[in-house]
C-alpha atoms as a PDB file:
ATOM      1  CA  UNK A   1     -24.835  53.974 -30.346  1.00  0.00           C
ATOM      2  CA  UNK A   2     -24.971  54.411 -26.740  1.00  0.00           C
ATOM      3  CA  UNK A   3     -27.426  52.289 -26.020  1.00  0.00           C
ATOM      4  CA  UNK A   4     -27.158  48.837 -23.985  1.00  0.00           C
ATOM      5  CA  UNK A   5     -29.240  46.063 -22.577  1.00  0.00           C
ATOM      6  CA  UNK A   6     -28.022  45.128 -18.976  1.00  0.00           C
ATOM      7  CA  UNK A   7     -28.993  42.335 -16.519  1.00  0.00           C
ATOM      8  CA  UNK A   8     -30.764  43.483 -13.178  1.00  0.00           C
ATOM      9  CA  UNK A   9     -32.943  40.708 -11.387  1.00  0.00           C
ATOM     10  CA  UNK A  10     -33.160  38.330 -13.795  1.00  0.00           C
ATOM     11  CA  UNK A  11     -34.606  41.176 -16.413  1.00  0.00           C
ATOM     12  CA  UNK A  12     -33.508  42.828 -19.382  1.00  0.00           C
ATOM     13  CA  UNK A  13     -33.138  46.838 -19.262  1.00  0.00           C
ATOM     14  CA  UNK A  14     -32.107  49.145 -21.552  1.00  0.00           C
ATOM     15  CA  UNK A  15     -30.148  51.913 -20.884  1.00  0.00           C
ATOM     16  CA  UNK A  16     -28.250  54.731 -22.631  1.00  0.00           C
ATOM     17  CA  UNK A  17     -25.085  55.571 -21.683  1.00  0.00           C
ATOM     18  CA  UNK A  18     -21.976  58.077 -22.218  1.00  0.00           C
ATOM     19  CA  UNK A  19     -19.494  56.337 -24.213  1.00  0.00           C
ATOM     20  CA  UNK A  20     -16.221  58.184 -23.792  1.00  0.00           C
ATOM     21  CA  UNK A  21     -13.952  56.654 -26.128  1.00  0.00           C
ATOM     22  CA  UNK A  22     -13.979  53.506 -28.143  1.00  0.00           C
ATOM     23  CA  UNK A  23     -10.892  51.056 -29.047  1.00  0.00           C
ATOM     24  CA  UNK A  24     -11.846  48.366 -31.323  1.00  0.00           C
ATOM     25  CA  UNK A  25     -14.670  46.090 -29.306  1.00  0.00           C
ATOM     26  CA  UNK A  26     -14.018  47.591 -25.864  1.00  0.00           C
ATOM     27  CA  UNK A  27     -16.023  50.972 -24.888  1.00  0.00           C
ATOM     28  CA  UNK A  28     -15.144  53.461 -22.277  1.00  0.00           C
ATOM     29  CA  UNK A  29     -18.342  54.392 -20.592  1.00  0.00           C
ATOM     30  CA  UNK A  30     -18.517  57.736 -18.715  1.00  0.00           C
ATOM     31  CA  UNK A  31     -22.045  57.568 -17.165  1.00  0.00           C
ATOM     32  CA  UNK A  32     -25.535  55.532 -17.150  1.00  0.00           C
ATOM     33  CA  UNK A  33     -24.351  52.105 -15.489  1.00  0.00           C
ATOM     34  CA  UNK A  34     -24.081  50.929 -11.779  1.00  0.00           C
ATOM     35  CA  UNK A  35     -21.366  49.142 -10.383  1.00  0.00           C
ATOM     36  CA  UNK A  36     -21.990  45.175 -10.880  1.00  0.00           C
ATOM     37  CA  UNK A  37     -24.494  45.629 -14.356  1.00  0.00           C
ATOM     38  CA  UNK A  38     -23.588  42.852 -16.403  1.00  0.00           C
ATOM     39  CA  UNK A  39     -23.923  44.233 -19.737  1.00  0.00           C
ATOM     40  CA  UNK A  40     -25.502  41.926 -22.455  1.00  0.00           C
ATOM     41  CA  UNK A  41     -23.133  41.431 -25.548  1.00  0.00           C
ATOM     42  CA  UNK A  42     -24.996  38.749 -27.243  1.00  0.00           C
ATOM     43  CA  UNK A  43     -28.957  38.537 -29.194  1.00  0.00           C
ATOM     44  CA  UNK A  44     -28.898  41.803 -29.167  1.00  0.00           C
ATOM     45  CA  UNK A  45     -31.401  42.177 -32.209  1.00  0.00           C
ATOM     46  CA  UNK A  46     -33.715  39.495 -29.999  1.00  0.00           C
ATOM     47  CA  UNK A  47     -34.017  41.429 -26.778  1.00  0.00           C
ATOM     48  CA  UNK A  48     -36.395  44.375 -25.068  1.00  0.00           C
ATOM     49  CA  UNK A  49     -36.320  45.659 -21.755  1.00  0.00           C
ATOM     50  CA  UNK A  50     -38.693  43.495 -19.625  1.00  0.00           C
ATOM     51  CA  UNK A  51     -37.271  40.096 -20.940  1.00  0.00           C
ATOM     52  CA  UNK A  52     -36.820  37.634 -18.292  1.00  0.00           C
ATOM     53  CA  UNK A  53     -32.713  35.989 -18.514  1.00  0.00           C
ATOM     54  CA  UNK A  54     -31.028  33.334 -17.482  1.00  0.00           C
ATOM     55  CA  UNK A  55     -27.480  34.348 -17.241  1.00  0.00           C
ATOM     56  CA  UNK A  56     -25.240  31.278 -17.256  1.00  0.00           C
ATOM     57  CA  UNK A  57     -21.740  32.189 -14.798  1.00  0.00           C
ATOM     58  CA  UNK A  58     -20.003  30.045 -17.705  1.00  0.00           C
ATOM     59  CA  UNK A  59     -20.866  33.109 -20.264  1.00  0.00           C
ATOM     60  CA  UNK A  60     -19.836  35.870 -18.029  1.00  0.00           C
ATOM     61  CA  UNK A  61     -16.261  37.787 -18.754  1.00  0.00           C
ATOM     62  CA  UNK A  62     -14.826  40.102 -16.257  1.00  0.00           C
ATOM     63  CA  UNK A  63     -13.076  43.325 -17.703  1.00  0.00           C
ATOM     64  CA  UNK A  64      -9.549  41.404 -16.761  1.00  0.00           C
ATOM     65  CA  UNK A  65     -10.603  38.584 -19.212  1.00  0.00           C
ATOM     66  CA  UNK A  66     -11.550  41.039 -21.915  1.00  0.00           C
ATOM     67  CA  UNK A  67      -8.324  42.790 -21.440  1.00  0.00           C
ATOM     68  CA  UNK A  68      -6.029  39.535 -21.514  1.00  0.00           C
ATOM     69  CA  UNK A  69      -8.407  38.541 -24.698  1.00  0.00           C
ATOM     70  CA  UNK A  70      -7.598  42.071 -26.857  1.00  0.00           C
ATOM     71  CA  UNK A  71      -4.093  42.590 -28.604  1.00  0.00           C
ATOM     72  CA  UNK A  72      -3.632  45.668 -26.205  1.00  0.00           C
ATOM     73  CA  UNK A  73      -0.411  44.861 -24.096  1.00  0.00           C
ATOM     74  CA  UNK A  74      -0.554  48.527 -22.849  1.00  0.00           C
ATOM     75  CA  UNK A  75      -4.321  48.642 -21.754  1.00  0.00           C
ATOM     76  CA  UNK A  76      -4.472  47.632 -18.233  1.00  0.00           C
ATOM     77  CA  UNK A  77      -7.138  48.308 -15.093  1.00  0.00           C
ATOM     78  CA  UNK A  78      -6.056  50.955 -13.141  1.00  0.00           C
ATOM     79  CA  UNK A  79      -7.290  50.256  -9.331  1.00  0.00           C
END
């Protein structure tokens, strides 16, 4: 609903953002998040902006691993 929660500092922040298209579980967002947000996928319905994180580097995917996850053979990052 073009809305996310994102990780900056160590602290939760909402943000709304341009969603340009949408394929199953991966979003193509046009505008409202910086290079390097980590975007927060999980306890969604248990977060506000302001919430102090701990973001473990054994939860974090890159947009490679999402790719090679999804049954999309033709999707691939264009550099």
């Amino acid at each position: 609903q073009n809305n996310v929660f994102v990780v900056r500092d160590g602290n939760v922040l909402g943000l709304t953002v341009q969603q340009q298209t949408k394929i199953q579980s991966l979003s193509l967002i046009e505008s409202g998040l910086q290079p390097g947000d980590q975007v927060i996928l999980t306890n969604l319905d248990t977060l506000k902006t302001g919430d102090l994180v701990n973001v473990s580097e054994q939860g974090i995917l890159t947009l490679e691993d999402e790719l090679k996850r999804l049954p999309f053979p033709i999707l691939k990052k264009l550099d």
